[in-house]
Protein backbone atom coordinates (compact mmCIF):
# COMPACT_ATOMS: atom_id res chain seq x y z
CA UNK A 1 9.88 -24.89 -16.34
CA UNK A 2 6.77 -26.07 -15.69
CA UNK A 3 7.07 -25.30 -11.89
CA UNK A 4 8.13 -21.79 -13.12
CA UNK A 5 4.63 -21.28 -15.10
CA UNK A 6 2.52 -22.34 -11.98
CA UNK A 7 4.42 -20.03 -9.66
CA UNK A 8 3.94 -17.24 -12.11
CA UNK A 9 0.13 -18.36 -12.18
CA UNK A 10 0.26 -17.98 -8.43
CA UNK A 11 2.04 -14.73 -7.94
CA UNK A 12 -0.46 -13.05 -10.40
CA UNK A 13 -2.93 -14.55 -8.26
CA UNK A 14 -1.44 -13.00 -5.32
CA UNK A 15 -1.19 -9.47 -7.15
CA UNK A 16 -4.69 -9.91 -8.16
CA UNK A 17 -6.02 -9.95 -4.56
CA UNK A 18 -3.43 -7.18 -3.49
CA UNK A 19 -4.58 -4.63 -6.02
CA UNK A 20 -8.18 -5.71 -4.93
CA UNK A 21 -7.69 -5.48 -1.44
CA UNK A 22 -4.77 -2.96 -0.55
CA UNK A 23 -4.77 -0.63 -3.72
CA UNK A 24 -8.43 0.00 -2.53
CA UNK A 25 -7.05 1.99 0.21
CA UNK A 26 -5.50 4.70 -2.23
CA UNK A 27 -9.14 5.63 -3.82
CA UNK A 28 -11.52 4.82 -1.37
CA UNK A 29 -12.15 8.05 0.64
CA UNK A 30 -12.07 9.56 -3.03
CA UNK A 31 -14.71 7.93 -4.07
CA UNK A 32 -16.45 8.04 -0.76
CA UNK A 33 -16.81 11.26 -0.52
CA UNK A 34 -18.11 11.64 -4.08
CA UNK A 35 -14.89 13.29 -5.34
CA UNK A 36 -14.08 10.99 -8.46
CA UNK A 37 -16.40 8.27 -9.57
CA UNK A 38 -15.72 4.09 -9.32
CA UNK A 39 -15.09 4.42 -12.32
CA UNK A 40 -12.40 7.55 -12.10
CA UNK A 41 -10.49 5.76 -9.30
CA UNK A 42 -10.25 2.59 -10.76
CA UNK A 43 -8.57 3.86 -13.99
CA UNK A 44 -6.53 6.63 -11.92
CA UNK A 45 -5.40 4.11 -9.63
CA UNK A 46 -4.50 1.55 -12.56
CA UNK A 47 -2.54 3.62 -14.24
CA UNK A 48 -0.12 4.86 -11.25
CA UNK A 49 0.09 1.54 -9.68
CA UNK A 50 0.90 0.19 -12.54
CA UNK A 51 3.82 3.15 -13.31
CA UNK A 52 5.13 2.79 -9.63
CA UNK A 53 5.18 -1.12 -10.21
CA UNK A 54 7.02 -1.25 -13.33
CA UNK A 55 9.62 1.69 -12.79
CA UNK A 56 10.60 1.44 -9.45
CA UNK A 57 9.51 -1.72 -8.39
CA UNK A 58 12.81 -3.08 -8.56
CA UNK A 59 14.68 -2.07 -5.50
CA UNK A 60 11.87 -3.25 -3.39
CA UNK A 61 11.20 -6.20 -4.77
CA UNK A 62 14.86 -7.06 -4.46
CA UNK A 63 15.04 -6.10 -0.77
CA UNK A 64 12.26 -8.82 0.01
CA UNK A 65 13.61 -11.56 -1.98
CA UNK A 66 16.66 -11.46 -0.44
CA UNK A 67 15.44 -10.82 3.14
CA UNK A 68 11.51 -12.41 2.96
CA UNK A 69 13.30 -15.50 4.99
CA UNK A 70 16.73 -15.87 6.00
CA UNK A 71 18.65 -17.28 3.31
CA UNK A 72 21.27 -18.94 5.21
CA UNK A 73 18.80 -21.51 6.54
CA UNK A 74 18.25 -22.43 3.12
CA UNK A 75 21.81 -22.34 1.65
CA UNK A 76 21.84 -26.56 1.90
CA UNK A 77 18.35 -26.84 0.84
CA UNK A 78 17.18 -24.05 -1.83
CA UNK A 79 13.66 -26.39 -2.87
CA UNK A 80 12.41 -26.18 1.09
CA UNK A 81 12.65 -22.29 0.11
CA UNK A 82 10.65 -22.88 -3.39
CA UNK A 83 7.99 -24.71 -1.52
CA UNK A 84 8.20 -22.42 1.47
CA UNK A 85 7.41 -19.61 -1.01
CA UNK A 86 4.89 -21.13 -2.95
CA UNK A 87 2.97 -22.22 0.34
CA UNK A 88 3.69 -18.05 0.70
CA UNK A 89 2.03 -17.29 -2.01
CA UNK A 90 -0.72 -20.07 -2.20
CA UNK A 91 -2.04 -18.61 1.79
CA UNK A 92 -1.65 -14.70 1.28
CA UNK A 93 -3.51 -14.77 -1.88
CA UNK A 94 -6.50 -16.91 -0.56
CA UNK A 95 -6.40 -14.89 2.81
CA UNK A 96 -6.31 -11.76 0.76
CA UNK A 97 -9.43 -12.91 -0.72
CA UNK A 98 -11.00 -13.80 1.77
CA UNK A 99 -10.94 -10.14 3.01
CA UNK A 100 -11.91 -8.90 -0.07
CA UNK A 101 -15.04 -11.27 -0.06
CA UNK A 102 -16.67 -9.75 2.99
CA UNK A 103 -15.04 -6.04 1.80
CA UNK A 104 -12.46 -5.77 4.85
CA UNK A 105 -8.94 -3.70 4.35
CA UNK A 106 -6.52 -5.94 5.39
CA UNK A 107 -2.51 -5.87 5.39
CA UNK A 108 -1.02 -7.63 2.79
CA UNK A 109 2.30 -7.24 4.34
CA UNK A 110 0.88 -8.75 7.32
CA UNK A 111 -0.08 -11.74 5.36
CA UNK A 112 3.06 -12.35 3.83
CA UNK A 113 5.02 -11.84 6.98
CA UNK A 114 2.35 -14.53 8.95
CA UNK A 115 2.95 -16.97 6.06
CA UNK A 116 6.97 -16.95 6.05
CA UNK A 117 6.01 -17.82 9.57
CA UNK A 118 4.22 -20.53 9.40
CA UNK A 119 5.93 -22.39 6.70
CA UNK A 120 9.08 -21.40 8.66
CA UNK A 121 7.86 -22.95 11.82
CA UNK A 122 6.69 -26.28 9.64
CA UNK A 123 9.84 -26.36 8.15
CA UNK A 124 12.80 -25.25 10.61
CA UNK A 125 11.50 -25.22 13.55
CA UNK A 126 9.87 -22.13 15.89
CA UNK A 127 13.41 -20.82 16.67
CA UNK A 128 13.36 -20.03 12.45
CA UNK A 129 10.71 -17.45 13.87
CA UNK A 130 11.81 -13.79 14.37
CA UNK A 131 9.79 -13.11 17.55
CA UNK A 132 10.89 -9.31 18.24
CA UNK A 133 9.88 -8.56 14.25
CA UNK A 134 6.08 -10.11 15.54
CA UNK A 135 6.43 -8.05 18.62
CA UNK A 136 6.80 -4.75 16.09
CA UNK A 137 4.11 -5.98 14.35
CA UNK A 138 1.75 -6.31 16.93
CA UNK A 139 3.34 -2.61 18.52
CA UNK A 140 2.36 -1.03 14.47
CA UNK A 141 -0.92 -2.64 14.85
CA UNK A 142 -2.19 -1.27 17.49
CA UNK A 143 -0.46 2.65 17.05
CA UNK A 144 -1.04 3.10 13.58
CA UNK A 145 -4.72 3.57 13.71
CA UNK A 146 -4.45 5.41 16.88
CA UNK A 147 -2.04 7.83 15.74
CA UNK A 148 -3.66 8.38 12.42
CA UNK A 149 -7.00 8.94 14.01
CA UNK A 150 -5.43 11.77 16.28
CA UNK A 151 -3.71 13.41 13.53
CA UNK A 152 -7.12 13.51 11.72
CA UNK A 153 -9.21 13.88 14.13
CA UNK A 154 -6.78 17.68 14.54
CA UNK A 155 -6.19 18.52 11.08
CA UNK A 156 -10.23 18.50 10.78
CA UNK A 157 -11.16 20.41 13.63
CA UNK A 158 -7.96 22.91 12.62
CA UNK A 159 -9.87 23.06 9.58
CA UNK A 160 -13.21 23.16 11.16
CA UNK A 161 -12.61 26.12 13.17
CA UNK A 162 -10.40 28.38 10.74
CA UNK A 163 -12.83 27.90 7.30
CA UNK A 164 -15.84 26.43 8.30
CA UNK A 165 -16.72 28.07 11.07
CA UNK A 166 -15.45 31.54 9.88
CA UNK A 167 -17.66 34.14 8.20
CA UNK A 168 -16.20 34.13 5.18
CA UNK A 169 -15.27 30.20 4.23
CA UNK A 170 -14.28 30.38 0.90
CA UNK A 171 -12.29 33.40 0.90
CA UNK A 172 -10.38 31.55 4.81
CA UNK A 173 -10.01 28.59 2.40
CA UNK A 174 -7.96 30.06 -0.71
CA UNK A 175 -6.10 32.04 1.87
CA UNK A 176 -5.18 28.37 3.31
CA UNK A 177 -4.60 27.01 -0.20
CA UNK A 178 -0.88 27.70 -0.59
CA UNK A 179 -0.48 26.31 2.92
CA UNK A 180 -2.21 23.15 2.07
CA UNK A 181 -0.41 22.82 -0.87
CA UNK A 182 2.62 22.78 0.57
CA UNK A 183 2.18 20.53 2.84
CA UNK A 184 0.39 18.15 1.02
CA UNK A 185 3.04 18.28 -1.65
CA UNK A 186 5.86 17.71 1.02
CA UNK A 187 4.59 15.29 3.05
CA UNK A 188 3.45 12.76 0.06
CA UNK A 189 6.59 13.98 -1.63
CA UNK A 190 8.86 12.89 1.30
CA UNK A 191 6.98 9.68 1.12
CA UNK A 192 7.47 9.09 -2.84
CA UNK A 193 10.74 10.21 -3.18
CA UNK A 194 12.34 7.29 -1.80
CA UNK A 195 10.55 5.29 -3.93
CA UNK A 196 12.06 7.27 -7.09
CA UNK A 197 15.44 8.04 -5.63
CA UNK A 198 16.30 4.24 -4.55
CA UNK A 199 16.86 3.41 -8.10
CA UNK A 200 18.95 6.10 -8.93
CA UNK A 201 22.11 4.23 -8.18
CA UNK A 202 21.64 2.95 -11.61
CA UNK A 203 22.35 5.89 -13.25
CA UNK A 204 25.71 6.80 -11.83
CA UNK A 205 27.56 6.42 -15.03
CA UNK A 206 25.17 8.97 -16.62
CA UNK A 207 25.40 11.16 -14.31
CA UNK A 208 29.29 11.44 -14.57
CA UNK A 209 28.73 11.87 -18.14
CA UNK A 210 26.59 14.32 -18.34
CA UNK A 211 27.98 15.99 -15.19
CA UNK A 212 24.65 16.60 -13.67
CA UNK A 213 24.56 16.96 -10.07
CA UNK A 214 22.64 13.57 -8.47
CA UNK A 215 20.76 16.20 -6.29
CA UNK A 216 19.38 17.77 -9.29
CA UNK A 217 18.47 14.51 -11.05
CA UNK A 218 16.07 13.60 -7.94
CA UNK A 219 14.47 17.03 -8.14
CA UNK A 220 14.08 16.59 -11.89
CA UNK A 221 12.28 13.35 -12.08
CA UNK A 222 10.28 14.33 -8.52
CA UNK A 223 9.25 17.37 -10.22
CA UNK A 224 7.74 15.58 -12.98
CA UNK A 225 6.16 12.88 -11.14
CA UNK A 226 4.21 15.87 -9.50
CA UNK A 227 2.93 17.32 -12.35
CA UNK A 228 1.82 14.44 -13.46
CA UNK A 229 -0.01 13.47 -10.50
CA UNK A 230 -1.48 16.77 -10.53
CA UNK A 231 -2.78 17.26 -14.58
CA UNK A 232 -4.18 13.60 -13.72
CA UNK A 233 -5.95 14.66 -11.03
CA UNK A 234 -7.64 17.82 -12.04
CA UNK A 235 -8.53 16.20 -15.89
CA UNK A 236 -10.45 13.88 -13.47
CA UNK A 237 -11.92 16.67 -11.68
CA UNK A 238 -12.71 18.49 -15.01
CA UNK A 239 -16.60 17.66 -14.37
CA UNK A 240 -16.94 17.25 -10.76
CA UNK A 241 -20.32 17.26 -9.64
CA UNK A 242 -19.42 18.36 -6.61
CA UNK A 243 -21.59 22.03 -6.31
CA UNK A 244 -20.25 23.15 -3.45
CA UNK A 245 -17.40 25.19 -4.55
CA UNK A 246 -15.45 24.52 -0.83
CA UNK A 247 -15.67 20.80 -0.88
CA UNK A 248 -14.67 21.14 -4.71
CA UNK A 249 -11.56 23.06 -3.86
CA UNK A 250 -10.94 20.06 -0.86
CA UNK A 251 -11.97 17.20 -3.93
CA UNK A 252 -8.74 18.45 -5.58
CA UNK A 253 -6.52 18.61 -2.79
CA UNK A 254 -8.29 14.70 -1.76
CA UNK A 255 -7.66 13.49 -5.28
CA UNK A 256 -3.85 14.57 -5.52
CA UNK A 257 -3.25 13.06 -2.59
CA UNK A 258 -5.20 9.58 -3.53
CA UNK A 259 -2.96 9.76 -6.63
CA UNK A 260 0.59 9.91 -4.48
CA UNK A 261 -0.61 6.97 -2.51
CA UNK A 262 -1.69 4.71 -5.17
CA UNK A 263 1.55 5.60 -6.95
CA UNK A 264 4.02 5.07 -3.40
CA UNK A 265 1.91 1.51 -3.20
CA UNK A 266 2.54 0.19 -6.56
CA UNK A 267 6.30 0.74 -6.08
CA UNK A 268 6.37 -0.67 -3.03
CA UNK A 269 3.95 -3.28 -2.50
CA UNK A 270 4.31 -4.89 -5.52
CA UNK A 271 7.12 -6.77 -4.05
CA UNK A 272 4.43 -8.54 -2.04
CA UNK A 273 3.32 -10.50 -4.67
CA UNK A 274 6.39 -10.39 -7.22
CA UNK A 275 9.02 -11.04 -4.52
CA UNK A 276 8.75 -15.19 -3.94
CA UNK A 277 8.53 -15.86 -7.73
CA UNK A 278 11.49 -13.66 -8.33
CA UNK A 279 13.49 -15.94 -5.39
CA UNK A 280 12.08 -18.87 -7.10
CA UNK A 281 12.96 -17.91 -10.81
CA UNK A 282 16.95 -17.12 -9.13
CA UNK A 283 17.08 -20.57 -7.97
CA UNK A 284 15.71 -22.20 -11.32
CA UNK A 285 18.13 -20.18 -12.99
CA UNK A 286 21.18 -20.54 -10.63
CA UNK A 287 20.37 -23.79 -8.32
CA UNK A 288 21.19 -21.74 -5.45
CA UNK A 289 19.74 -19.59 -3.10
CA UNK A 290 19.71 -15.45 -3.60
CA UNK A 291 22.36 -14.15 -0.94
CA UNK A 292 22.64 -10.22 -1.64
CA UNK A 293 20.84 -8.32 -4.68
CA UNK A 294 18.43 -9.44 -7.32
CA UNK A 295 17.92 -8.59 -10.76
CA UNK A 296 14.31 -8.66 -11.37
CA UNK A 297 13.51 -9.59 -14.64
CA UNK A 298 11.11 -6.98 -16.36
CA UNK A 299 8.43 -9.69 -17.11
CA UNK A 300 8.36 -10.12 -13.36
CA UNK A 301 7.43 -6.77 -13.12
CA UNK A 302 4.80 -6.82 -15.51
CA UNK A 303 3.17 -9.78 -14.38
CA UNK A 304 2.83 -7.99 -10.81
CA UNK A 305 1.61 -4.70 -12.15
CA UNK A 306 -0.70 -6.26 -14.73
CA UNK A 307 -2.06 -8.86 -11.83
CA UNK A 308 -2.62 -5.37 -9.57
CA UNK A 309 -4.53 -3.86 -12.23
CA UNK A 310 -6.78 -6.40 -12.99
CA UNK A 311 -7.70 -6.98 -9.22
CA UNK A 312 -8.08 -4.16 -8.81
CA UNK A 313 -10.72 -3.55 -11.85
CA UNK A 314 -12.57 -6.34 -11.38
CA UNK A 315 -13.07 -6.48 -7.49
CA UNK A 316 -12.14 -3.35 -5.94
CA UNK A 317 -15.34 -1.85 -5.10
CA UNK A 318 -15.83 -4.19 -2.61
CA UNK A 319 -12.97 -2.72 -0.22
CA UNK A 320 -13.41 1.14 -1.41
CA UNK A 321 -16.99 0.95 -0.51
CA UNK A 322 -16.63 0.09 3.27
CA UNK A 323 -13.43 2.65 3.19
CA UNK A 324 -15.47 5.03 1.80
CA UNK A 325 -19.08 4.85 3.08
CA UNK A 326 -19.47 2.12 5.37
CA UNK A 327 -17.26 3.64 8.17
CA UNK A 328 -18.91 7.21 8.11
CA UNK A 329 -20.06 9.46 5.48
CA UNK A 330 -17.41 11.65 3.79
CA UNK A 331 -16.39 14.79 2.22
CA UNK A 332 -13.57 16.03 0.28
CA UNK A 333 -12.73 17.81 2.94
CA UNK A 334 -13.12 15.30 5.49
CA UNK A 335 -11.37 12.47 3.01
CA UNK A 336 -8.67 14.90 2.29
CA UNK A 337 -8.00 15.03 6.49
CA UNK A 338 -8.10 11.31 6.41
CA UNK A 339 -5.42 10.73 3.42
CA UNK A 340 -3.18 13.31 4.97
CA UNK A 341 -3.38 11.53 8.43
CA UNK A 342 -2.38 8.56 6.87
CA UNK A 343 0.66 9.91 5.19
CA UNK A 344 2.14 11.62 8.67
CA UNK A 345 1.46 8.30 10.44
CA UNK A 346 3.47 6.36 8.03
CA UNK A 347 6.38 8.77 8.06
CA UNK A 348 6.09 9.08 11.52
CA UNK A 349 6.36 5.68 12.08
CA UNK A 350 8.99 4.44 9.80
CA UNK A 351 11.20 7.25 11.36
CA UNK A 352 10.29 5.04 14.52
CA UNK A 353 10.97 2.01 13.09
CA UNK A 354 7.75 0.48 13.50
CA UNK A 355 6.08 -2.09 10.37
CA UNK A 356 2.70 0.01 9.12
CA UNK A 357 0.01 -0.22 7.39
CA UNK A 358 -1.65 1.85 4.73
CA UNK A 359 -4.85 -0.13 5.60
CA UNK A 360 -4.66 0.37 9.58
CA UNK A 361 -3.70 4.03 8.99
CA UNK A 362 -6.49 4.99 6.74
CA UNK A 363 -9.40 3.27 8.58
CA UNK A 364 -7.65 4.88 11.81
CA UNK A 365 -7.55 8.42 10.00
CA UNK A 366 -11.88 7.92 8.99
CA UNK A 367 -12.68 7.20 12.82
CA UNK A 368 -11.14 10.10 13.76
CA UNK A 369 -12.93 12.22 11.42
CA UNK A 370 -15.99 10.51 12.64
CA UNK A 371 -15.24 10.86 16.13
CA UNK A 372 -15.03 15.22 15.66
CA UNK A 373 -18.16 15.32 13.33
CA UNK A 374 -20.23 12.88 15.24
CA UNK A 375 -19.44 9.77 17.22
CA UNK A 376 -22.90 8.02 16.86
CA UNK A 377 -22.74 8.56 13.22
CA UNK A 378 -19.13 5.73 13.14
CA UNK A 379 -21.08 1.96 11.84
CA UNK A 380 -19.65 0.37 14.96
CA UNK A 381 -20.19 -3.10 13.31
CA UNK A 382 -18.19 -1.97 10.46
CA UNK A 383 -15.08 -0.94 12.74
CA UNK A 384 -15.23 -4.34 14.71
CA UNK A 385 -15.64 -6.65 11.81
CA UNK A 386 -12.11 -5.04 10.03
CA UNK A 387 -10.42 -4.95 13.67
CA UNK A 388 -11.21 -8.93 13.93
CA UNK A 389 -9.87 -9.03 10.34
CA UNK A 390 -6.52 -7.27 11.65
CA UNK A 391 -6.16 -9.13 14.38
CA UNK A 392 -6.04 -12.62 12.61
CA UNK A 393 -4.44 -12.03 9.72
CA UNK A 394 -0.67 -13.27 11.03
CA UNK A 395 -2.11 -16.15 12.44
CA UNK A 396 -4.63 -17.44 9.67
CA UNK A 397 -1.63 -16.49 6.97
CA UNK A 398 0.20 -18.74 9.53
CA UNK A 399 -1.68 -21.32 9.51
CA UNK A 400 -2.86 -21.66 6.09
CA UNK A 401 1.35 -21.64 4.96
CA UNK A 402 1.70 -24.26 7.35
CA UNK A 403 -0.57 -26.65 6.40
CA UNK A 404 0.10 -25.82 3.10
CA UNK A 405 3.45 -26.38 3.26
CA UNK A 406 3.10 -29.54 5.07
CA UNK A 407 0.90 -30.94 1.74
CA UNK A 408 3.01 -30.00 -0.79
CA UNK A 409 6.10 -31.50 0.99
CA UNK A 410 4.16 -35.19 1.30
CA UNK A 411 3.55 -35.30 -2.11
């Protein structure tokens, strides 16, 4: 039990430096470009991370508990795999904050997928190591923010040329509006609706009772989860003090979007931080190793959404400030370009196959607004100091597991 409580201690720990780190990415051009306040995003942000945590945190979670290391290596010895994902744990969070410290967007996933790593090396042996998933890795790293940037880079001088630079801007831009709308609301809505429908399984039996079409039980709850996102987002926008009215138009579109991504992230990232305590807790429970699907208990849950939260409150200005105003200056309308960009590049790239990041996308996505408005205006020192942070985050989450690892099995 008491094993249990210090895990518990740890995965919070972990959560703590995710939402402070990774959840940062949701709000940060939001706040950057003067949209919503610190203060706005933080609570905005809490509340659907928190949502997207506890209700449909589940499947995910379950997925990398069963899958975060192979479990047959394990099946003879299920305590290497409680120390392997403590030592998990115990290096992601400190890397985590680490980053946070010095205010540099980092990928969480990246950190937990370095740390199996090294603890797997330490433990089994550097054929335990799934080279061609490190070769994807490395492949996502460097496309991500490349891809994003283009796909910014065009949807801001599209929106340059056709509204900006037209006579009439703000009569161009509410012709646009239905246009944006729609494909805001189906590109973030192809990107949550996996989240929502994944869970759906559970409610077979209901459905059969009721005799309601599963089709129309996804539209139902999607439907709702928009609305929601979208009477949050303009009660937050209530007293912009944004004057002009075309970059207050954008601030809507920016902050709807913002909401959709903090709300995707909570319901899938929280498995980050949740999933080695919920492998842990199976084996306390059952003495053996988790083969196929976990139950995660709801406490679980709340412990990762709560720990999210919390980071995110207490430390997340640190991050959204160098999203937001320490690459280039933003807009709405420039922010909005950026968020979108980052939504096609992850679609775009898990229909590829390839491991993203929300954090490589996003950065990615403001350098290529900066690169149409004005290339001397990009805080070159800010761009190299996150791209050495990228690029050693496997190996430092590596090494810290390993050595980890290595203590905790000599005591």
């Amino acid at each position: 039990m008491t094993i249990l409580v210090i895990v518990a201690l740890l995965a919070f720990y972990m959560a703590w430096n995710l939402g402070a780190n990774d959840v940062a990415n949701a709000m940060g051009t939001s706040v950057g470009s003067k949209a919503i306040t610190l203060k706005q995003a933080i609570i905005m942000a809490g509340v659907l991370e928190f949502l997207g945590a506890v209700l449909f945190g589940q499947e995910v979670t379950s997925t990398l508990g069963t899958k975060i290391a192979n479990p047959v290596l394990f099946a003879t010895t299920p305590q290497t795999l409680v120390m392997g994902m403590i030592s998990v744990l115990l290096s992601g969070g400190i890397w985590l904050q680490v980053a946070t410290s010095r205010g540099l967007p980092i990928s969480s996933s990246h950190a937990i997928v370095g740390a199996i790593a090294g603890f797997s090396w330490v433990s089994l042996g550097i054929e335990a190591i799934d080279w061609s998933s490190m070769g994807l890795i490395t492949i996502g790293w460097i496309l991500t923010p490349i891809i994003s940037g283009t796909i910014s880079a065009g949807l801001y001088s599209l929106i340059r040329h056709w509204i900006f630079n037209q006579l009439h801007p703000l009569s161009q831009l509410q012709e646009w509006t239905p246009w944006l709308s729609t494909l805001l609301l189906s590109i973030f809505g192809i990107i949550v609706l996996p989240t929502i429908t994944q869970p759906l399984s559970q409610f077979l039996l209901i459905e059969r009772k009721l005799n309601i079409p599963p089709h129309d039980i996804t539209l139902f709850i999607t439907g709702i989860a928009a609305i929601a996102l979208t009477l949050i987002s303009w009660r937050q926008l209530a007293n912009s003090q944004i004057d002009n009215q075309i970059q207050s138009l954008f601030a809507k579109f920016q902050v709807i979007s913002a909401c959709f991504v903090a709300f995707a992230h909570g319901s899938n990232d929280v498995g980050n931080a949740i999933a080695p305590l919920a492998v842990i807790y199976y084996i306390n429970q059952q003495g053996k190793i988790p083969s196929h699907q976990l139950t995660i208990p709801l406490w679980i849950l709340l412990l990762g959404a709560v720990g999210i939260v919390a980071g995110l409150a207490v430390w997340g200005k640190k991050v959204i400030t160098t999203i937001g105003e320490n690459i280039i200056s933003l807009e709405p309308s420039s922010g909005f370009c950026a968020e979108l960009a980052t939504a096609m590049t992850i679609l775009l790239a898990s229909r590829l196959g390839l491991p993203v990041s929300t954090s490589h996308a996003l950065v990615g996505g403001v350098v290529g607004i900066g690169l149409v408005q004005n290339l001397q205006a990009i805080k070159l020192s800010t761009i190299q100091n996150i791209a050495a942070a990228w690029l050693i985050t496997v190996p430092i989450s590596a090494a810290l597991s390993a050595m980890i690892f290595t203590i905790i099995n000599r005591q």
